[in-house]
Protein backbone atom coordinates (compact mmCIF):
# COMPACT_ATOMS: atom_id res chain seq x y z
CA UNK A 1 -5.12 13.89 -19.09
CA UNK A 2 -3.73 13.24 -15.70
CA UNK A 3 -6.96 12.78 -13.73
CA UNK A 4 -7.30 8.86 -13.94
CA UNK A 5 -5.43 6.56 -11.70
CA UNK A 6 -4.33 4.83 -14.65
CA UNK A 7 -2.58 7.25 -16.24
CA UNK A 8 -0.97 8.91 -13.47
CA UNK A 9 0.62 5.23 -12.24
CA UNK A 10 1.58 4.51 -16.45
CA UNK A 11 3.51 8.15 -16.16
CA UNK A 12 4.90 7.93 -13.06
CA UNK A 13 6.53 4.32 -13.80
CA UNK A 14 7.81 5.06 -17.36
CA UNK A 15 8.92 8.56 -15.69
CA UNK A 16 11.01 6.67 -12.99
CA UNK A 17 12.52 3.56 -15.58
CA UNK A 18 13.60 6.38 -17.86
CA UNK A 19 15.50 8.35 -14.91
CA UNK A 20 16.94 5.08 -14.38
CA UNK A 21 18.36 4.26 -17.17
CA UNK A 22 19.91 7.80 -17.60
CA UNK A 23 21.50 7.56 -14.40
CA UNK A 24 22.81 4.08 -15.50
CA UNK A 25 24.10 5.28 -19.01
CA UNK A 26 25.72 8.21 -17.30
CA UNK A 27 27.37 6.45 -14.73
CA UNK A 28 28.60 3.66 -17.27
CA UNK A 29 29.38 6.31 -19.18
CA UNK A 30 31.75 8.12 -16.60
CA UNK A 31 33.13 5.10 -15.38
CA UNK A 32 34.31 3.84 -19.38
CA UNK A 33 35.69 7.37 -19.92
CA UNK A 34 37.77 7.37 -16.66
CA UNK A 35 38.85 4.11 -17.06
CA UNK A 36 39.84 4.63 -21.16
CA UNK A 37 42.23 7.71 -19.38
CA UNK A 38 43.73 5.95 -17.05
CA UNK A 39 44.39 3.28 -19.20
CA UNK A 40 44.97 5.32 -22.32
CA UNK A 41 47.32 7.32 -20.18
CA UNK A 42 49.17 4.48 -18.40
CA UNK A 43 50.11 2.70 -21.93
CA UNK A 44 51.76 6.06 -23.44
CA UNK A 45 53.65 6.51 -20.52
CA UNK A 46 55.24 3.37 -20.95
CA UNK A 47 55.57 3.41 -24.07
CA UNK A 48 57.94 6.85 -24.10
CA UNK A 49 59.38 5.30 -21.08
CA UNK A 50 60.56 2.42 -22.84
CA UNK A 51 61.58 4.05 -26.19
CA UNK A 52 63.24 7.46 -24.55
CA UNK A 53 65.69 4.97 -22.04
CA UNK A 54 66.44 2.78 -25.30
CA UNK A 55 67.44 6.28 -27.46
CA UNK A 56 69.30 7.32 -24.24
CA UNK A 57 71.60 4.44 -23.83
CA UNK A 58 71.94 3.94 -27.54
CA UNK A 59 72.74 7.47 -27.96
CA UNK A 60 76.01 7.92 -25.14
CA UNK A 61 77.25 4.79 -26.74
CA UNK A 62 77.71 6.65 -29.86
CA UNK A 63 79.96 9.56 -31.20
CA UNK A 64 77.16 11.91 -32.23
CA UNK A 65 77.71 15.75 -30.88
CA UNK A 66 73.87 16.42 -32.64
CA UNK A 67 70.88 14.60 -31.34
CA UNK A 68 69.38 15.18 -34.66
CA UNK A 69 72.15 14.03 -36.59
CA UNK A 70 72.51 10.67 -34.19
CA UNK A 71 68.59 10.20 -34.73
CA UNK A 72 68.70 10.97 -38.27
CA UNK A 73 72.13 8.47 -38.46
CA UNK A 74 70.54 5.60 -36.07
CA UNK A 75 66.59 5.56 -37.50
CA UNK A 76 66.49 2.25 -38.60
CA UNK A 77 68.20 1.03 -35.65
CA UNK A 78 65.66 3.08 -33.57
CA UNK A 79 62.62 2.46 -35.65
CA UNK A 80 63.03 -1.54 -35.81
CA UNK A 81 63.12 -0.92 -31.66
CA UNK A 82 60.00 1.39 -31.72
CA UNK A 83 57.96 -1.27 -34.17
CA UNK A 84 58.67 -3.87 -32.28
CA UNK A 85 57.45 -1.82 -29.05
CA UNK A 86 54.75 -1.25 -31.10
CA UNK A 87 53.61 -4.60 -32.01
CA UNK A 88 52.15 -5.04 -28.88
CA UNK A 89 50.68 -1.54 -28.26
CA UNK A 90 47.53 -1.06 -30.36
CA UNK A 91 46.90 2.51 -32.17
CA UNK A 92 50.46 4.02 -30.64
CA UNK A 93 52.81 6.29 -33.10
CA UNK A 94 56.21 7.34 -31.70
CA UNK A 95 57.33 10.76 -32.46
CA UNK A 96 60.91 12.04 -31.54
CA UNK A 97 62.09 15.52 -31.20
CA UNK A 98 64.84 17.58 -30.30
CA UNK A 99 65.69 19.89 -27.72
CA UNK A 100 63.37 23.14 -29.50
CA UNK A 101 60.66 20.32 -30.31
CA UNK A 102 61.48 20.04 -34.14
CA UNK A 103 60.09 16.02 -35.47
CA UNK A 104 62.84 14.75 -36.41
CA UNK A 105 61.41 11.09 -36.51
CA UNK A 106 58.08 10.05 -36.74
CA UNK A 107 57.62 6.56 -36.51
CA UNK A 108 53.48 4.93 -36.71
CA UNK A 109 50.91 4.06 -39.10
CA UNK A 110 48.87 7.24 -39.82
CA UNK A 111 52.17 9.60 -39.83
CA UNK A 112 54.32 11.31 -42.32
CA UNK A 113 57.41 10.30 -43.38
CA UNK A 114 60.32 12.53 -41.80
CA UNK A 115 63.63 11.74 -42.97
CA UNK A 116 66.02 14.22 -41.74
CA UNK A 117 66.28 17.58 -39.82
CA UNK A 118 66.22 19.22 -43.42
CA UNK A 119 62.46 18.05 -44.08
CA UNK A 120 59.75 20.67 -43.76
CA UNK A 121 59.63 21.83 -40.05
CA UNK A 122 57.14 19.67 -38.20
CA UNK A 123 57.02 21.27 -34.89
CA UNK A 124 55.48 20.03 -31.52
CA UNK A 125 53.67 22.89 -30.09
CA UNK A 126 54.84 24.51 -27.56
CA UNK A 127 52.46 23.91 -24.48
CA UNK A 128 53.49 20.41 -24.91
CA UNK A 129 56.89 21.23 -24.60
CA UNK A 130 56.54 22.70 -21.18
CA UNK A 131 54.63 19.74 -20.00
CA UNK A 132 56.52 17.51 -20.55
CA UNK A 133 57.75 15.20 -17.19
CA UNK A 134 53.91 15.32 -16.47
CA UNK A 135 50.90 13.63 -17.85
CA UNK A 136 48.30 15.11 -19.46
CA UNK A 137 45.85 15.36 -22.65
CA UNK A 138 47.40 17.29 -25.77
CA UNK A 139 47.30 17.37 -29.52
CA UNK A 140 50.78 17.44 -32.10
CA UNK A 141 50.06 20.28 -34.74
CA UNK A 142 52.21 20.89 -37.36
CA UNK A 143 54.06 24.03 -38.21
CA UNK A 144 52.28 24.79 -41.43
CA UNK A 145 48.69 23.48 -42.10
CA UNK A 146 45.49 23.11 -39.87
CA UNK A 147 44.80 20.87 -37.38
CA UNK A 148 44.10 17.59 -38.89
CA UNK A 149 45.85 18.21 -42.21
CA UNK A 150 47.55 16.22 -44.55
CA UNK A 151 51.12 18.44 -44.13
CA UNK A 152 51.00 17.34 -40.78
CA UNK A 153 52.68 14.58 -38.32
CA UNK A 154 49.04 12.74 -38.39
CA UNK A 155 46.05 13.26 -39.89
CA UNK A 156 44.23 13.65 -36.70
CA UNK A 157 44.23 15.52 -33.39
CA UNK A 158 45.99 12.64 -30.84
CA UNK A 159 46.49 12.26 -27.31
CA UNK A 160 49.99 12.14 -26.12
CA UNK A 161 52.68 11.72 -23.57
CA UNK A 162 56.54 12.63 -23.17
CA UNK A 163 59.71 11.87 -21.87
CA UNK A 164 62.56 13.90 -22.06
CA UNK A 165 66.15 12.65 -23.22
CA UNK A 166 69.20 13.80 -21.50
CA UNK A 167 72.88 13.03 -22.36
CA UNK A 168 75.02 13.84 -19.44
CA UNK A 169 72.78 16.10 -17.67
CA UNK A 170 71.84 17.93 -20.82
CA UNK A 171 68.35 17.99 -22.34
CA UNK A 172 68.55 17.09 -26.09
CA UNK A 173 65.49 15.66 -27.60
CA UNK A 174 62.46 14.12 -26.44
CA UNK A 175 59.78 11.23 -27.24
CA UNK A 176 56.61 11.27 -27.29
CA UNK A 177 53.72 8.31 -27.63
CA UNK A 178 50.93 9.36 -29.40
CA UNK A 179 47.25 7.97 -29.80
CA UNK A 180 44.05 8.53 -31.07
CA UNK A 181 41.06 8.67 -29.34
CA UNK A 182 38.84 7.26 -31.98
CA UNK A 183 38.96 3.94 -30.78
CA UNK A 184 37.98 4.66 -27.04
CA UNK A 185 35.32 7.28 -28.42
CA UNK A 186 33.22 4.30 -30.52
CA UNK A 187 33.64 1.52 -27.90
CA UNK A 188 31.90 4.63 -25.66
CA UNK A 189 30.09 5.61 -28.71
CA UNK A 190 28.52 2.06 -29.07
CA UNK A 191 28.10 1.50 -25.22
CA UNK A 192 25.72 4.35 -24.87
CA UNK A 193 23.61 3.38 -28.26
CA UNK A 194 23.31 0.16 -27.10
CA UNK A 195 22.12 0.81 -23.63
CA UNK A 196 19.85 3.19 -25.23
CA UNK A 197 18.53 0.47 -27.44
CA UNK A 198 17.87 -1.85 -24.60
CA UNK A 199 16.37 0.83 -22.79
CA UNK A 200 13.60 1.34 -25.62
CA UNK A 201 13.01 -2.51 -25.51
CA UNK A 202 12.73 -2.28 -21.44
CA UNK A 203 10.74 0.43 -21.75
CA UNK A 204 8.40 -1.09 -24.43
CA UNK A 205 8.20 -4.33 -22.01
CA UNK A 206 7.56 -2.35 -19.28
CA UNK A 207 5.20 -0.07 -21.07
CA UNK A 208 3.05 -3.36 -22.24
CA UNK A 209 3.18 -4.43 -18.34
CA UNK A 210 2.27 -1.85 -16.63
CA UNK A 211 -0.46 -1.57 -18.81
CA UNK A 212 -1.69 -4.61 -17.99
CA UNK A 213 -0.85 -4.42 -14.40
CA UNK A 214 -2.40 -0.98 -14.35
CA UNK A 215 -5.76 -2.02 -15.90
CA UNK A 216 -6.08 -5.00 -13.68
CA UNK A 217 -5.93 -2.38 -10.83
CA UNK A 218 -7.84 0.00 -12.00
CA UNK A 219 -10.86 -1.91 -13.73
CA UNK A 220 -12.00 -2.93 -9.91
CA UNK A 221 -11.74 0.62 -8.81
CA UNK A 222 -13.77 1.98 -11.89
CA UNK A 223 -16.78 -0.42 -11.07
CA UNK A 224 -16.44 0.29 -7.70
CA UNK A 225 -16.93 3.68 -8.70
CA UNK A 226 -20.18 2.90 -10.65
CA UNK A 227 -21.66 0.77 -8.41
CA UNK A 228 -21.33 3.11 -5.76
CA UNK A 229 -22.86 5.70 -7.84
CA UNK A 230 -25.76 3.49 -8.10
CA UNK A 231 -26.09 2.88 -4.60
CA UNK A 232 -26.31 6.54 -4.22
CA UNK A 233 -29.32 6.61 -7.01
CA UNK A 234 -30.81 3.96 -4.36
CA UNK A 235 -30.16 0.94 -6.21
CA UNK A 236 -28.01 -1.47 -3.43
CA UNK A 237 -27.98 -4.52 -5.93
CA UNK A 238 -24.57 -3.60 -7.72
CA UNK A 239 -21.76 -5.71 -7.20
CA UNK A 240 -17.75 -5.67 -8.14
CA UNK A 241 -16.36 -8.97 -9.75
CA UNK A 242 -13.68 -10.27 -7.37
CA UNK A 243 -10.80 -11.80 -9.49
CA UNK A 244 -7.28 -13.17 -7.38
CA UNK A 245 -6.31 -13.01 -3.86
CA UNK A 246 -4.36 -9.55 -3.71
CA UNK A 247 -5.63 -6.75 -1.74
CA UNK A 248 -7.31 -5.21 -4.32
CA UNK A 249 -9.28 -8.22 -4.33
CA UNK A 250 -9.86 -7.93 -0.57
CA UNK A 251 -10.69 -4.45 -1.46
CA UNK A 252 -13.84 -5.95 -3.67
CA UNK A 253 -14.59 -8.27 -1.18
CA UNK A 254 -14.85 -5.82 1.24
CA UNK A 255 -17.27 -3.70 -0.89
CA UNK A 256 -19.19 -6.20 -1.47
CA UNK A 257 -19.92 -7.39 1.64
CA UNK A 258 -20.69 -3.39 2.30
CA UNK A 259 -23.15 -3.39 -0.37
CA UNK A 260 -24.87 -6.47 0.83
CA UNK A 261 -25.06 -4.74 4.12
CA UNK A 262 -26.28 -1.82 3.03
CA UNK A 263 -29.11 -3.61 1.06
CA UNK A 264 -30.00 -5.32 4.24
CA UNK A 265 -29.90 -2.17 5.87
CA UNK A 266 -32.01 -0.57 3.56
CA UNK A 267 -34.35 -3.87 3.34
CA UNK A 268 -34.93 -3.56 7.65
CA UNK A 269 -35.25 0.15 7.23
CA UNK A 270 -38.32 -0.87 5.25
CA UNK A 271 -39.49 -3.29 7.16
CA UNK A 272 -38.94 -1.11 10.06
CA UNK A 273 -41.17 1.85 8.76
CA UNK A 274 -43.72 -0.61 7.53
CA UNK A 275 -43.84 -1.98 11.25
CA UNK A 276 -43.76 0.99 12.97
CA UNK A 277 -46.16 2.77 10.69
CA UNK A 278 -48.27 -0.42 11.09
CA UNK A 279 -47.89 -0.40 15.37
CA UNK A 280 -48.69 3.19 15.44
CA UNK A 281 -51.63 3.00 13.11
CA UNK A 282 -52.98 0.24 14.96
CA UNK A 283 -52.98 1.75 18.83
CA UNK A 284 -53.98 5.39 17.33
CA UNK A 285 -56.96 3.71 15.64
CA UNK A 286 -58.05 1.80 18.58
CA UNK A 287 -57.70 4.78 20.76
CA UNK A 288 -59.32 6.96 18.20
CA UNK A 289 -62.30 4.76 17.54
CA UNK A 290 -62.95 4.07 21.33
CA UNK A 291 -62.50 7.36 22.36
CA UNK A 292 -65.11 8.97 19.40
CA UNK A 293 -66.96 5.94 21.19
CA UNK A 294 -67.39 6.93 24.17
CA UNK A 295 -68.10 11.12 23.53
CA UNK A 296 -70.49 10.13 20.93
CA UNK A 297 -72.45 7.84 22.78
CA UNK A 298 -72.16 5.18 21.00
CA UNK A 299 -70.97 3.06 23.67
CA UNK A 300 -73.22 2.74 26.86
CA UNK A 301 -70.93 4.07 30.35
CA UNK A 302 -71.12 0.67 31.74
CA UNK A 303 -68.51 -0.11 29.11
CA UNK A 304 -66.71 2.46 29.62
CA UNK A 305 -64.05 1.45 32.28
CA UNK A 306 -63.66 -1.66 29.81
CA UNK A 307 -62.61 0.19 26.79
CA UNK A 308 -60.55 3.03 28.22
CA UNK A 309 -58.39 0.21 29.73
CA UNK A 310 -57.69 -0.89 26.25
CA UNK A 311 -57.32 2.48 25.47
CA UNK A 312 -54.72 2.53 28.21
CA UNK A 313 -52.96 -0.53 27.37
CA UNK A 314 -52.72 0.62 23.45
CA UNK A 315 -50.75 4.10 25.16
CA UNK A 316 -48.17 2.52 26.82
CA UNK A 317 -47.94 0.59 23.62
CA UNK A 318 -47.08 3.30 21.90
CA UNK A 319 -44.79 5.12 24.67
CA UNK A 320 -42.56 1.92 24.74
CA UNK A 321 -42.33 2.08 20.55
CA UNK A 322 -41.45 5.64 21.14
CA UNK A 323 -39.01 5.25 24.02
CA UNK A 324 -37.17 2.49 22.16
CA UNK A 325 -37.02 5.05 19.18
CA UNK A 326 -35.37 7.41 21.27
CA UNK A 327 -33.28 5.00 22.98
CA UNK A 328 -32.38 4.14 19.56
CA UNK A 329 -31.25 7.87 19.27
CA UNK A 330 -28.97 8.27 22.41
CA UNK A 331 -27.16 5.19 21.63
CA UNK A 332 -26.32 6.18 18.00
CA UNK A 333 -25.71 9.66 19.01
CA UNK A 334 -23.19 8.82 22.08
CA UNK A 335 -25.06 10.55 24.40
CA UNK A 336 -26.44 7.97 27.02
CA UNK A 337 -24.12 7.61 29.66
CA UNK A 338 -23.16 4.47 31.91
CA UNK A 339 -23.13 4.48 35.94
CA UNK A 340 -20.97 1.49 37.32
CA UNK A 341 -22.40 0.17 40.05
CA UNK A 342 -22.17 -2.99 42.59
CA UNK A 343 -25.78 -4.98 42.44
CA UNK A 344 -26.93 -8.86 42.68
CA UNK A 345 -27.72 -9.75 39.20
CA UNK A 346 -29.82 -13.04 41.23
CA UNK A 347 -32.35 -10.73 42.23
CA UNK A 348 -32.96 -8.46 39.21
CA UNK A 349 -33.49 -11.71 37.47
CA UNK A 350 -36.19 -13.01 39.97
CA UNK A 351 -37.78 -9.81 39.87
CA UNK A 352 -38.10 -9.77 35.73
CA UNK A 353 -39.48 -13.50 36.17
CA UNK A 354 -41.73 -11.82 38.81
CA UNK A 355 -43.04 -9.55 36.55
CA UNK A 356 -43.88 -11.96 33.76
CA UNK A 357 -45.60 -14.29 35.81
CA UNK A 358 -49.05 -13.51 34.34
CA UNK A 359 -47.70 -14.45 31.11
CA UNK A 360 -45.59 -17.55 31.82
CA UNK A 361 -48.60 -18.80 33.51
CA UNK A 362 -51.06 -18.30 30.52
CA UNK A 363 -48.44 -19.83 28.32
CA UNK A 364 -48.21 -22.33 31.02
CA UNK A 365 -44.46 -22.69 31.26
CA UNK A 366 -41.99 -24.98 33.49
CA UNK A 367 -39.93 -22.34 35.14
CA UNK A 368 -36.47 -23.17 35.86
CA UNK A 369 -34.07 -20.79 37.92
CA UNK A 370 -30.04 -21.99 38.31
CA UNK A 371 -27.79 -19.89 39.96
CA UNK A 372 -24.37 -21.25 41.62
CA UNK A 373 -25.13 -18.78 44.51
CA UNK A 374 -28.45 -16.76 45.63
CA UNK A 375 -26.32 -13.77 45.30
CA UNK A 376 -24.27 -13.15 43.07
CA UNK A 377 -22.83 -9.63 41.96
CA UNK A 378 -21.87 -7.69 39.44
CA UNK A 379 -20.29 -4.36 38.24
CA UNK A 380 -22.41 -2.61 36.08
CA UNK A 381 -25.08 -0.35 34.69
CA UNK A 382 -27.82 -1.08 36.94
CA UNK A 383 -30.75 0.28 34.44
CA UNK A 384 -28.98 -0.87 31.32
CA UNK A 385 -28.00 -4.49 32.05
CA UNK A 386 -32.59 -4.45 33.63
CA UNK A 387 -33.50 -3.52 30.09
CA UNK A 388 -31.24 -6.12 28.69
CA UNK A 389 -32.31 -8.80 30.19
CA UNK A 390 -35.73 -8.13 30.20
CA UNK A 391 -35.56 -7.58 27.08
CA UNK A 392 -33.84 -11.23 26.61
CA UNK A 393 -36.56 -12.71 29.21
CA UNK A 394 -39.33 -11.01 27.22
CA UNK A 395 -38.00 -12.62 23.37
CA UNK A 396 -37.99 -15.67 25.73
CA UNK A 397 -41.76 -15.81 26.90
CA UNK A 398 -42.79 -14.72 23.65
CA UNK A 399 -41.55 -17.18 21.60
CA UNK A 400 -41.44 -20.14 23.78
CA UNK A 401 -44.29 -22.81 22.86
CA UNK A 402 -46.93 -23.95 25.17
CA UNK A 403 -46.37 -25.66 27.92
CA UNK A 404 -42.42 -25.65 27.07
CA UNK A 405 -39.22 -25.07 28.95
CA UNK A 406 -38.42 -21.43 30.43
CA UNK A 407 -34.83 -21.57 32.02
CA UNK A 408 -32.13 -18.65 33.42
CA UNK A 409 -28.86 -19.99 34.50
CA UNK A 410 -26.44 -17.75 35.98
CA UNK A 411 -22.92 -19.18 36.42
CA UNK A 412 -19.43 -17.58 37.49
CA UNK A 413 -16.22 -18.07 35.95
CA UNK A 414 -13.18 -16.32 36.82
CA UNK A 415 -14.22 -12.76 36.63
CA UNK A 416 -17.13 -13.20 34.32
CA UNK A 417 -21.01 -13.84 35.47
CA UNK A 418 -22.59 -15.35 32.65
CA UNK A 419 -26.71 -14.92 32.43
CA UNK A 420 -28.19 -17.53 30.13
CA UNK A 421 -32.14 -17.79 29.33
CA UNK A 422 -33.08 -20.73 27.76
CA UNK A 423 -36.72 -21.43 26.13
CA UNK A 424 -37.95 -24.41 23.86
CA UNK A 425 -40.41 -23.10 21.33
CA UNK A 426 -39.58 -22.28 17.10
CA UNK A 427 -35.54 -21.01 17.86
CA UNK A 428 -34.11 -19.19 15.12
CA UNK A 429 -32.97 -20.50 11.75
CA UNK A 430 -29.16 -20.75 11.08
CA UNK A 431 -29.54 -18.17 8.54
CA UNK A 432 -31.46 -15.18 10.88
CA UNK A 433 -28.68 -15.89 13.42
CA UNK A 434 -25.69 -13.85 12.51
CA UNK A 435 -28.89 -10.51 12.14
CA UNK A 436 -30.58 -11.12 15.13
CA UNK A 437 -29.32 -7.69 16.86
CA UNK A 438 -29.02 -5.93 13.78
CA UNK A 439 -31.56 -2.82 14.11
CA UNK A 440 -35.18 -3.42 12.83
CA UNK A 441 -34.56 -7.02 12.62
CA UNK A 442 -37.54 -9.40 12.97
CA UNK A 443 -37.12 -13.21 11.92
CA UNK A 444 -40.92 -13.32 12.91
CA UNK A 445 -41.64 -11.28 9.67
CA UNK A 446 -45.45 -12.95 9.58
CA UNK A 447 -45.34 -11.24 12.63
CA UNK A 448 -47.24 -14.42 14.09
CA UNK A 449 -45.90 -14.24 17.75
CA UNK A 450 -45.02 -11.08 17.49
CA UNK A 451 -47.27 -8.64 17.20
CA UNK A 452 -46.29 -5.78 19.22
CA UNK A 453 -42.55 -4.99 18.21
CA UNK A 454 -40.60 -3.64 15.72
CA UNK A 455 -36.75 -5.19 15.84
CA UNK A 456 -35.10 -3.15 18.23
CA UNK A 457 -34.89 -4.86 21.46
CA UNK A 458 -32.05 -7.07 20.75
CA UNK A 459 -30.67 -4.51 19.37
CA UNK A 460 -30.51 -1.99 22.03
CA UNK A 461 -29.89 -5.11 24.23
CA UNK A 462 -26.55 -5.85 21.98
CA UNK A 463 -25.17 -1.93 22.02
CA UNK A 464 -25.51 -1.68 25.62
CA UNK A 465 -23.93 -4.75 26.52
CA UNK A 466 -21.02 -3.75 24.47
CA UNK A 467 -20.86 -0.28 25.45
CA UNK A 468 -20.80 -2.34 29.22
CA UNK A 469 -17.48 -3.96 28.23
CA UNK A 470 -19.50 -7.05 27.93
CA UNK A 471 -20.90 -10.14 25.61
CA UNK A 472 -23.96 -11.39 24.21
CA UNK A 473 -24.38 -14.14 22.11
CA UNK A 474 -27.16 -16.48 21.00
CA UNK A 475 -27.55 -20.50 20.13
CA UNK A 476 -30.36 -21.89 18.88
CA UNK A 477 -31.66 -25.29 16.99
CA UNK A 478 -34.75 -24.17 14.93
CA UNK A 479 -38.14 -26.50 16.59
CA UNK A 480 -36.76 -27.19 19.11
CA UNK A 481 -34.70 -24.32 21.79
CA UNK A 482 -33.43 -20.69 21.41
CA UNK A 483 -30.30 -19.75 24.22
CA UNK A 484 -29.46 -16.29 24.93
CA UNK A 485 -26.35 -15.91 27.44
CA UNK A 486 -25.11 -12.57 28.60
CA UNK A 487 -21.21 -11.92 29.78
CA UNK A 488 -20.60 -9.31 32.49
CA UNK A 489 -18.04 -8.20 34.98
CA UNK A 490 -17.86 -10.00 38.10
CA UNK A 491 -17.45 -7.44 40.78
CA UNK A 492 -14.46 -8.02 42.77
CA UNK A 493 -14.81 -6.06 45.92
CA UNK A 494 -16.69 -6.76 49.35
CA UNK A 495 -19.52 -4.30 50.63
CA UNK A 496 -23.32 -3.19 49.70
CA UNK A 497 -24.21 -1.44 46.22
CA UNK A 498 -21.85 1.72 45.83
């Protein structure tokens, strides 16, 4: 049930709203009940205050020896004074008692009549007796009857508060302000059902969103899922809708652009084995066929010299498609390792032109070398930065037409040589550019120029140069010029190659 990302986020949310509302209602709760004491509290107090100082002055002014008999002589006097109290305190009954906490009057809405000390004995009970002079929560019973009964002072259990009544330093009678708590108990009562209420509607809201919020998130995730299951069955032409700007759109984009890589990737990888099965086949069935030649008979020793040179040229054909293989290899697996050294990049580029010069000249090419010094140095991998450039310088020959432009520039600009090899011939289309050092990469697929490699020189040439700390980068205008430029370290010191 809980395994989806959906449902776990739907849970998890509802889970935490739900928490939060409890806390809420609770603490609303607490806060109305405290607040419904105090207040609750504060008005009886008052309230027996105001009616046990009125009794008290009204009672030395009289000739009354019994506090029941002046109560019981004076209760209309004292009742207009308690009603009129009471016309601006909601839900209060007065109740006055004497000295052993017998009602002697009981003055409010919801009590019984008591006339005299001779009614039926309606008694306070005694805890409340004792505490009086303090405030506190209690309930008037009567003598006979349960709690709550119709023989009683009220019909229901009430809050209530005393004061005691003294003449001259004596303790006669007391008063006490009563209330009910029914009032306080459904404001509370309806606070809480209505929170709960809106709660259910916030939840259902919230329930409907996150829904909707959820399945927005998740629906991108779950084809994701798919499609990468597909690419694993080997089919890289799935894709994930992308719908907003949010990051789990980004996350779509992203996966997109991985599939589209890894189609490409899988695309070169066969073109690559179709080359390099093609390359080997090629050299192995020259070699073969010359070879069985030659032991068989069939061709005469005067041509012998002739054909094993081919045979010679086709083997180092295949040891350089071999030895980029497992140059290939060392790079990927981290295991060639870089020598920093002091040399003059100058020369090593007049001794790669040097060693092209049978070519350039069959392809009949305007050489052009540019340097802002004859020597110039840099720090670097000796070997590495020779098989980059040559590698450059050999794309460059290649592809340049006949009779065009062959140029090398090397320039200095703060602390950066920059190499540049320049050739006019067919360039590169705007669209092969941004894959020109991917692995296996050939924008000559007719393979009409060239015929002897398999995508991996300007490959290796990129890795290394990176691994170097340096740059390469290309610019080219299709027809008309192609414009490699390599970035290295200028070296900084004085001295010979260290």
């Amino acid at each position: 049930m809980f395994r989806s990302v959906f449902t776990k986020y739907v849970t998890v949310v509802m889970l935490t709203i739900v928490a939060g509302f409890a806390i809420q209602i609770s603490v609303i709760s607490s806060l109305i009940g405290s607040y419904s004491d105090n207040s609750r509290e504060m008005s009886l107090s008052r309230a027996s205050d105001v009616v046990a100082e009125h009794i008290t002055d009204e009672y030395g002014s009289t000739g009354y020896t019994s506090f029941s008999q002046y109560v019981n002589g004076y209760s209309d006097s004292i009742s207009a004074t308690v009603r009129l109290l009471l016309s601006y305190a909601n839900e209060i009954s007065v109740v006055v008692t004497d000295s052993s906490g017998k009602v002697v009057l009981a003055i409010g809405d919801d009590v019984v009549s008591v006339t005299s000390a001779a009614d039926p004995a309606y008694v306070v009970r005694e805890d409340i007796m004792e505490s009086l002079d303090s405030s506190g929560e209690g309930v008037i019973r009567p003598a006979s009857g349960g709690e709550g009964s119709d023989s009683g002072v009220f019909e229901k259990a009430r809050y209530v508060c005393g004061t005691k009544v003294f003449r001259k330093g004596e303790f006669v009678g007391a008063v006490f302000a009563c209330t009910s708590s029914s009032s306080w108990d459904s404001l509370l009562e309806s606070l809480v059902s209505t929170s709960i209420l809106a709660s259910l509607w916030v939840m259902l809201g919230s329930l409907i969103a996150v829904y909707f919020i959820s399945e927005r998130v998740t629906r991108p995730i779950k084809n994701m899922s798919i499609a990468a299951k597909r690419f694993a069955a080997g089919d890289f032409d799935a894709r994930v809708t992308v719908t907003g700007n949010d990051e789990v759109a980004e996350l779509a984009v992203a996966f997109n652009n991985m599939a589209q890589t890894l189609s490409r990737n899988e695309e070169m990888r066969r073109t690559f084995l179709g080359n390099v099965s093609h390359d080997m086949r090629t050299p192995m069935t020259t070699i073969s066929g010359f070879v069985d030649g030659i032991l068989d008979g069939t061709i005469p020793p005067e041509q012998h010299e002739h054909y094993l040179g081919i045979v010679s040229a086709e083997t180092k054909r295949l040891s350089r498609l071999v030895n980029s293989l497992l140059d290939i290899t060392r790079i990927e697996s981290g295991e060639r390792k870089f020598t920093m050294t002091r040399f003059n990049i100058c020369e090593m580029a007049r001794r790669i032109l040097i060693s092209m010069e049978k070519r350039i000249d069959d392809a009949r090419l305007n050489v052009e070398f540019n340097c802002d010094s004859d020597d110039m140095y840099v720090r670097s991998d000796h070997d590495a930065v020779y098989q980059a450039l040559y590698n450059i310088c050999d794309n460059a020959v290649k592809f340049s037409r006949e009779g065009g432009r062959l140029r090398i520039g090397i320039t200095q600009r703060t602390k950066k040589v920059r190499v540049s090899v320049y050739n006019e011939g067919k360039g590169i289309s705007a669209e092969d550019q941004p894959f020109v050092f991917d692995r296996f990469y050939k924008s000559d697929k007719s393979r009409g120029l060239d015929k002897s490699g398999v995508g991996l020189g300007l490959y290796i040439t990129k890795t290394v140069i990176d691994a170097l700390g340096g740059d390469v980068t290309v610019q080219s205008e299709p027809g008309k010029y192609c414009e490699f430029t390599i970035i290295l370290d200028a070296y900084a010191g004085k001295g010979d190659n260290s």
